[in-house]
Every structure is written in C-alpha cells, then in structure tokens.
PDB file of N, CA and C in Angstrom:
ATOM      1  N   UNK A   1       0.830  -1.191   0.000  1.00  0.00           N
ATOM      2  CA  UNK A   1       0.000   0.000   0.000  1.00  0.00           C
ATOM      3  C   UNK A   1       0.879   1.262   0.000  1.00  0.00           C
ATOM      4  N   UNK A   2       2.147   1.226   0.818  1.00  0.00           N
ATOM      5  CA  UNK A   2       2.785   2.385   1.107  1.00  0.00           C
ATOM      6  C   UNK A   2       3.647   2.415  -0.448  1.00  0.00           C
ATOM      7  N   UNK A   3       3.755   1.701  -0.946  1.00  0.00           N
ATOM      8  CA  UNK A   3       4.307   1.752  -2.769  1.00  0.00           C
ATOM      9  C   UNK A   3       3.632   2.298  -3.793  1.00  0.00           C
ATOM     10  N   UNK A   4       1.860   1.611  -3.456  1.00  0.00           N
ATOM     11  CA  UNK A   4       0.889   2.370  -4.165  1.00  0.00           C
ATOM     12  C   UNK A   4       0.960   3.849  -4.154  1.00  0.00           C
ATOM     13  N   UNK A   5       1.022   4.267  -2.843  1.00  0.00           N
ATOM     14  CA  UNK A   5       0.697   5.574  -2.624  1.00  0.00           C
ATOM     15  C   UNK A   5       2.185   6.768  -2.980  1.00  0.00           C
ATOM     16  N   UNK A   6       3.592   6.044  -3.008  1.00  0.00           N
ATOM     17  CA  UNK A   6       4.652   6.447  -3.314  1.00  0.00           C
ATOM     18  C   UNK A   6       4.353   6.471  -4.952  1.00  0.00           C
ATOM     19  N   UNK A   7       3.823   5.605  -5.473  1.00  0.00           N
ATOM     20  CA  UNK A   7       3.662   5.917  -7.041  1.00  0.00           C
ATOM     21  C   UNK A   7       2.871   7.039  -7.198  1.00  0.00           C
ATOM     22  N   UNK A   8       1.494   6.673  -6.785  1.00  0.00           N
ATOM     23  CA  UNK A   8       0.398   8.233  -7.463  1.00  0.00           C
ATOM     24  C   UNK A   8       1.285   9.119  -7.034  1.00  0.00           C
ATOM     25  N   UNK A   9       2.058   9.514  -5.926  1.00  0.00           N
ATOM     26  CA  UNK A   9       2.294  10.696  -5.301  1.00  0.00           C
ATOM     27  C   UNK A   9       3.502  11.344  -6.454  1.00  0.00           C
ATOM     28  N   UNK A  10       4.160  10.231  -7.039  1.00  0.00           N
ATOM     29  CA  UNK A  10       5.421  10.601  -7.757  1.00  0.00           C
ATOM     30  C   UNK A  10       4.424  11.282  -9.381  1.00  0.00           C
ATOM     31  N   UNK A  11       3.936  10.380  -9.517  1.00  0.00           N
ATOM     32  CA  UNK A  11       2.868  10.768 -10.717  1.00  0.00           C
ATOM     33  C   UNK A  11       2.183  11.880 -10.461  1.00  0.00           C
ATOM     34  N   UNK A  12       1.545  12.765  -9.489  1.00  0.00           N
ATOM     35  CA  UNK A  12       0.829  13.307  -9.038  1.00  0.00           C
ATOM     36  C   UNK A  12       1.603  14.496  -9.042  1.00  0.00           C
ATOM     37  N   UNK A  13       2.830  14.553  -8.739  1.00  0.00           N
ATOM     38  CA  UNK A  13       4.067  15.988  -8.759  1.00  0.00           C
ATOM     39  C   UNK A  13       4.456  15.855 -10.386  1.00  0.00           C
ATOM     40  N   UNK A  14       4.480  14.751 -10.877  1.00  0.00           N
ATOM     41  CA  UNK A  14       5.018  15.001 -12.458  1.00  0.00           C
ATOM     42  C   UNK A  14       3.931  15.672 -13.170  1.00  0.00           C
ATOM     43  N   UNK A  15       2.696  15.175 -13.047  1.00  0.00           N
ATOM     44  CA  UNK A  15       1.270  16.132 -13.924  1.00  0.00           C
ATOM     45  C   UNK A  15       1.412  17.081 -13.363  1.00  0.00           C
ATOM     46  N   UNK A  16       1.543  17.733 -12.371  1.00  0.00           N
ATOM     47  CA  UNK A  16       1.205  18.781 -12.076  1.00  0.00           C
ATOM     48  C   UNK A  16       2.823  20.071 -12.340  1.00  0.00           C
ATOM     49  N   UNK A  17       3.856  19.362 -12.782  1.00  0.00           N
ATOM     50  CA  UNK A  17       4.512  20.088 -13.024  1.00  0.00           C
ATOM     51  C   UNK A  17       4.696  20.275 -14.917  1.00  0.00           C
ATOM     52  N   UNK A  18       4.624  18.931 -15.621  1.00  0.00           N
ATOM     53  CA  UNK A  18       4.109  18.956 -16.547  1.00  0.00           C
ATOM     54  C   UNK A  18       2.913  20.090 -16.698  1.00  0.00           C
ATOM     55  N   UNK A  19       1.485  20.134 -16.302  1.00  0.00           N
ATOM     56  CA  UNK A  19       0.609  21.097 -16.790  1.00  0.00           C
ATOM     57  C   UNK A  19       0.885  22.132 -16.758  1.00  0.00           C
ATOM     58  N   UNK A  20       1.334  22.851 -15.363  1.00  0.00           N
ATOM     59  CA  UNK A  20       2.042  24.208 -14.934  1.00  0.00           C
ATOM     60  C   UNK A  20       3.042  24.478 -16.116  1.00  0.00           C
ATOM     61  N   UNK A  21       4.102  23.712 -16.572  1.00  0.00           N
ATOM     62  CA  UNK A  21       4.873  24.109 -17.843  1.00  0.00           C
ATOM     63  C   UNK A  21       4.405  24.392 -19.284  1.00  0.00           C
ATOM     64  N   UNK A  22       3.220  23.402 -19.239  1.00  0.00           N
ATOM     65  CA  UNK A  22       2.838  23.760 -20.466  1.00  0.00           C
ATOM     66  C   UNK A  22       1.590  24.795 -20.838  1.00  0.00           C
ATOM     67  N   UNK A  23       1.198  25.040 -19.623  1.00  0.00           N
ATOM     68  CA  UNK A  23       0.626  26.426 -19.521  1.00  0.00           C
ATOM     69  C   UNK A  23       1.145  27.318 -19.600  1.00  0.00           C
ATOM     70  N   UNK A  24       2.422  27.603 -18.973  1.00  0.00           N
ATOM     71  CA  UNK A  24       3.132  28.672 -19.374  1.00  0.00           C
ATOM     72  C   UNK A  24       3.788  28.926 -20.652  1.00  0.00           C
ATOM     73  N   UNK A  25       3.680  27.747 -21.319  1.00  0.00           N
ATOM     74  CA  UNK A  25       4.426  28.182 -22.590  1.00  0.00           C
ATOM     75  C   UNK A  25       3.404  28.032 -23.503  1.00  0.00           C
ATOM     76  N   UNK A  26       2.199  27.885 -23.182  1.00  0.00           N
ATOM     77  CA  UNK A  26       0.889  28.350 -24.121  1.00  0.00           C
ATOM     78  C   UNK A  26       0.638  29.681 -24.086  1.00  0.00           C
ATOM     79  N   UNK A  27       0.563  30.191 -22.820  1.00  0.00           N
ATOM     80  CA  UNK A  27      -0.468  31.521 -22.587  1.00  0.00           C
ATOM     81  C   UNK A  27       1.028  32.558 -22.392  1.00  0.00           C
ATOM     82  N   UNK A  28       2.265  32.126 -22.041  1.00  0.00           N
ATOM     83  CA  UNK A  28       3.297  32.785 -21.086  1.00  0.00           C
ATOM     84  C   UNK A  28       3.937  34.086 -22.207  1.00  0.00           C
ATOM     85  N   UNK A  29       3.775  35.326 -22.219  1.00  0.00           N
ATOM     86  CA  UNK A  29       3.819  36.663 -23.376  1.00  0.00           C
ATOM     87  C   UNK A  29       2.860  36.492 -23.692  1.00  0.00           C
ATOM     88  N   UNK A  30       1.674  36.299 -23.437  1.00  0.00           N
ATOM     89  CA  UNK A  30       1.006  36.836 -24.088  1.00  0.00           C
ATOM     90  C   UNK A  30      -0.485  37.099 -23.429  1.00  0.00           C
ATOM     91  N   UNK A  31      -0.323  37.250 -21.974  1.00  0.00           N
ATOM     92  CA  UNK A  31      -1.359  37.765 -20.886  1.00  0.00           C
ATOM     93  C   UNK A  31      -0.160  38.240 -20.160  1.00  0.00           C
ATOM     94  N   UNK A  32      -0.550  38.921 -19.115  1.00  0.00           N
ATOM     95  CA  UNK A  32      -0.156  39.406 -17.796  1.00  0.00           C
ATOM     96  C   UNK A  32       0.698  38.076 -17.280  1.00  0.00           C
ATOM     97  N   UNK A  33       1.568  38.585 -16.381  1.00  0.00           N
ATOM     98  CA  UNK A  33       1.812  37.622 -14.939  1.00  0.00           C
ATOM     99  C   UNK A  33       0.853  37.242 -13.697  1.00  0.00           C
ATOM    100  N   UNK A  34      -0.183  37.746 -13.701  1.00  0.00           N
ATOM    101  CA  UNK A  34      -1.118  37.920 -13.008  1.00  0.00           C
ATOM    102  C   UNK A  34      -1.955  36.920 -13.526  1.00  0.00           C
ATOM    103  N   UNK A  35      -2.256  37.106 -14.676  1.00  0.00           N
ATOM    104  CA  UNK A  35      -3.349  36.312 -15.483  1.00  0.00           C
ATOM    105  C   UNK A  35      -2.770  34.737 -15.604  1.00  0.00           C
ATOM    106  N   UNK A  36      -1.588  34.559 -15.900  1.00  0.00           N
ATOM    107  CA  UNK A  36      -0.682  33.826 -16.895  1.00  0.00           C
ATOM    108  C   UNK A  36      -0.520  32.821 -15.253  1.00  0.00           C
ATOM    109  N   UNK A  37      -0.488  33.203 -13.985  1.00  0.00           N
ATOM    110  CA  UNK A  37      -0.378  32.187 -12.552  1.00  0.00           C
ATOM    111  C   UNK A  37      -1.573  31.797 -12.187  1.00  0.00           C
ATOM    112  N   UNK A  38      -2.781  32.717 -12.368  1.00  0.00           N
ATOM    113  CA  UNK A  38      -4.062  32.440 -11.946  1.00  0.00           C
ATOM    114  C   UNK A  38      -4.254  30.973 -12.927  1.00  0.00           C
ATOM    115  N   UNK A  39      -4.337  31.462 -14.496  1.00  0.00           N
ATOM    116  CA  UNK A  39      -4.262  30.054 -15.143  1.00  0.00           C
ATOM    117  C   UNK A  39      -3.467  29.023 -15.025  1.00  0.00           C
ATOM    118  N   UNK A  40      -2.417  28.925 -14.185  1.00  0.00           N
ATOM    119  CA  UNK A  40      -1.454  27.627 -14.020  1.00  0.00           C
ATOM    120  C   UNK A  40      -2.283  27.297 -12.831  1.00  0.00           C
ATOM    121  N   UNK A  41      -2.752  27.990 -11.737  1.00  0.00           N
ATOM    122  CA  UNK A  41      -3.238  27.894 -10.407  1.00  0.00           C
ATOM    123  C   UNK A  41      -4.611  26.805 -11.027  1.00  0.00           C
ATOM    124  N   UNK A  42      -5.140  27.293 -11.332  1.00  0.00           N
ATOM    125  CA  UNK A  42      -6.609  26.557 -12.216  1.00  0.00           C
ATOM    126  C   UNK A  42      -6.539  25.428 -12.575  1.00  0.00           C
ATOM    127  N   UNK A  43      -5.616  25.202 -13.926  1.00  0.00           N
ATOM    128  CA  UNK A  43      -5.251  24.091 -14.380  1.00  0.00           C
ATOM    129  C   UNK A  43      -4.708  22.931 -13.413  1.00  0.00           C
ATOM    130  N   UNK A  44      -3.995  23.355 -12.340  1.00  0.00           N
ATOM    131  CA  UNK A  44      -2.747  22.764 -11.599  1.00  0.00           C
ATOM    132  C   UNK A  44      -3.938  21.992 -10.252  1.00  0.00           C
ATOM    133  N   UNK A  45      -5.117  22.779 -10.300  1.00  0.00           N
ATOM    134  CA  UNK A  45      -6.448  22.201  -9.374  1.00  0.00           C
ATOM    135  C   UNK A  45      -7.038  20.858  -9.666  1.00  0.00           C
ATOM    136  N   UNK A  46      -7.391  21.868 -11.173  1.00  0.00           N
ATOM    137  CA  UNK A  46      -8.093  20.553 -12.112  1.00  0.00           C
ATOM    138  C   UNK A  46      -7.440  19.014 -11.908  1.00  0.00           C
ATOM    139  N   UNK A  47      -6.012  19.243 -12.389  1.00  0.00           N
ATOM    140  CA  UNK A  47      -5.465  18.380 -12.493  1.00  0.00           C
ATOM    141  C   UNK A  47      -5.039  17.767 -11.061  1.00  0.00           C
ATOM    142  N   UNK A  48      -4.748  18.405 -10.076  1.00  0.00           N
ATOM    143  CA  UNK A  48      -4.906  17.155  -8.636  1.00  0.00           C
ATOM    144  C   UNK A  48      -6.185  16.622  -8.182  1.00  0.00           C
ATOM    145  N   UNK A  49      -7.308  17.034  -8.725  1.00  0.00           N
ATOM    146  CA  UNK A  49      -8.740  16.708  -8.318  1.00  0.00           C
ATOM    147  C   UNK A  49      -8.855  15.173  -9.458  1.00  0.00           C
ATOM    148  N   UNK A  50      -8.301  15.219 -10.524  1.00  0.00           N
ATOM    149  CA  UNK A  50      -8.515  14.493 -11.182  1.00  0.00           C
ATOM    150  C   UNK A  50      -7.264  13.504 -10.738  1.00  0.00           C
ATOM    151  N   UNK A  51      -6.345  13.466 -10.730  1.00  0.00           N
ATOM    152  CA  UNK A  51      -5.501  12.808 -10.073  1.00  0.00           C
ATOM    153  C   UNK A  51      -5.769  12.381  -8.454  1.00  0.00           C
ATOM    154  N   UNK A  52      -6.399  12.555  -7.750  1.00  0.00           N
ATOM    155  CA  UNK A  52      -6.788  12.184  -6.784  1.00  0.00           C
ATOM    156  C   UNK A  52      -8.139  11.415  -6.774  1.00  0.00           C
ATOM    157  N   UNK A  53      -8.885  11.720  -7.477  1.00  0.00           N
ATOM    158  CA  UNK A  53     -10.322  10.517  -7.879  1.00  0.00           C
ATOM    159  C   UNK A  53      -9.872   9.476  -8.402  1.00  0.00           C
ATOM    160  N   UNK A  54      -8.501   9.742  -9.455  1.00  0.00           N
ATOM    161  CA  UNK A  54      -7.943   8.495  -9.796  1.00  0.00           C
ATOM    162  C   UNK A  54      -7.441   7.736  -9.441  1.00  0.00           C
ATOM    163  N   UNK A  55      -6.619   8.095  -8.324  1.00  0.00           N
ATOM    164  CA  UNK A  55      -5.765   7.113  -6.994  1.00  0.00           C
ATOM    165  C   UNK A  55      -6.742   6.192  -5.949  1.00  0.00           C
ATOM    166  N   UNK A  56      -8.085   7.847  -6.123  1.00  0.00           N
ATOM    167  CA  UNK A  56      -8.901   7.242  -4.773  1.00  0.00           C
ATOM    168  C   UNK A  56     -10.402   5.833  -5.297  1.00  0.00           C
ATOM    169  N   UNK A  57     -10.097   5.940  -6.725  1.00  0.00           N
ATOM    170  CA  UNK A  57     -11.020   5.092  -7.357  1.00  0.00           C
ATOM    171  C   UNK A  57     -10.284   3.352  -7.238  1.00  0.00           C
ATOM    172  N   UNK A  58      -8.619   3.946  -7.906  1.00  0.00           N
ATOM    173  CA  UNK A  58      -8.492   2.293  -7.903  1.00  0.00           C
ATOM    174  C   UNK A  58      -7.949   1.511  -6.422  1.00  0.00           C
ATOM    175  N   UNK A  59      -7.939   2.553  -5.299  1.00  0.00           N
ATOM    176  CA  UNK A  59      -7.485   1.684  -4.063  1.00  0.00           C
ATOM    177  C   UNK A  59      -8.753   1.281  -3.711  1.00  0.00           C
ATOM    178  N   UNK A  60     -10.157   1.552  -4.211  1.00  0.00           N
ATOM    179  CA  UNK A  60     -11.178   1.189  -3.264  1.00  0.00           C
ATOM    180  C   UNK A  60     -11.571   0.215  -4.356  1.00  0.00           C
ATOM    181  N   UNK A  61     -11.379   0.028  -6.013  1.00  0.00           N
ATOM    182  CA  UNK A  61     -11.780  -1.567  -6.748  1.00  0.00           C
ATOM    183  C   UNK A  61     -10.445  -2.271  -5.940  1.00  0.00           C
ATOM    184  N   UNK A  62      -8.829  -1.585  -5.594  1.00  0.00           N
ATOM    185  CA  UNK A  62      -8.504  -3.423  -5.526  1.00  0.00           C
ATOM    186  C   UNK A  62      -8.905  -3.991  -3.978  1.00  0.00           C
ATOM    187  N   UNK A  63      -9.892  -2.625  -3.317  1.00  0.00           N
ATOM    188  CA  UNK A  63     -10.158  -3.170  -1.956  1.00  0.00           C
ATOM    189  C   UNK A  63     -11.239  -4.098  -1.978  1.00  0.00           C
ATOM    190  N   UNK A  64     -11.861  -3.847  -3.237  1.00  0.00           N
ATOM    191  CA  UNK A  64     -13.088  -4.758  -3.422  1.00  0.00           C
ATOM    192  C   UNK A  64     -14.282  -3.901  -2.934  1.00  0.00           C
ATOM    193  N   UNK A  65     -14.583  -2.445  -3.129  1.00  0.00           N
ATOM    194  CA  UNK A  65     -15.247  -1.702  -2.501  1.00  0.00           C
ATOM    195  C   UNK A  65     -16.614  -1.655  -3.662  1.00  0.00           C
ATOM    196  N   UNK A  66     -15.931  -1.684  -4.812  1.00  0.00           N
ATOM    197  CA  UNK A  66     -16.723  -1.325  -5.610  1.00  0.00           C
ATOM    198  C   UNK A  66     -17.242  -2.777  -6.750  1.00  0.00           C
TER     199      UNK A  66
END
C-alpha cells in the first residue's frame, strides 16, 4: 500500500509540473503575470482533483469496494 501511494504521489508531482509548464508556454507573453499564474493555479487544481479521484477510485476496486 505504502508503494501504491509512493507511485500516485510521484505521478501526481510530475502532472502537475508537466501542466504548470505547459501552460506557461501556451499563454506565457502573451497575458499578464497575473493572469498567466491564476491560469497555471486553475489548471494545476483541475489536475490534482482528477488525479486524486484516480488514486482514490483504484485503491477502493482493488479493496473490493466497488
């Protein structure tokens, strides 16, 4: 279990540094700095909410929950 959770967690810092980068080099010159963090902030949500339903979905099928 403590391996499971060492994986999502490693996966979980790579998406979220992955998205943050590639947000910035979508939007980055060409909004504000202001604008240009709020949208990494957003994206960088999305993406642990979704990364966390995903961790929290498959520990409860291999618990047999579902």
């Amino acid at each position: 279990m403590i391996v499971e959770i060492l994986i999502y967690l490693v996966s979980a810092i790579s998406a979220l540094f992955i998205t943050g980068f590639a947000v910035h080099m979508f939007v980055g010159g060409l909004v504000s700095t202001e604008t240009e963090y709020q949208i990494i902030t957003i994206a960088c949500l999305i993406v642990a909410c979704v990364t966390a339903y995903m961790a929290w979905d498959v520990i409860q099928r291999r618990a047999g929950k579902k």
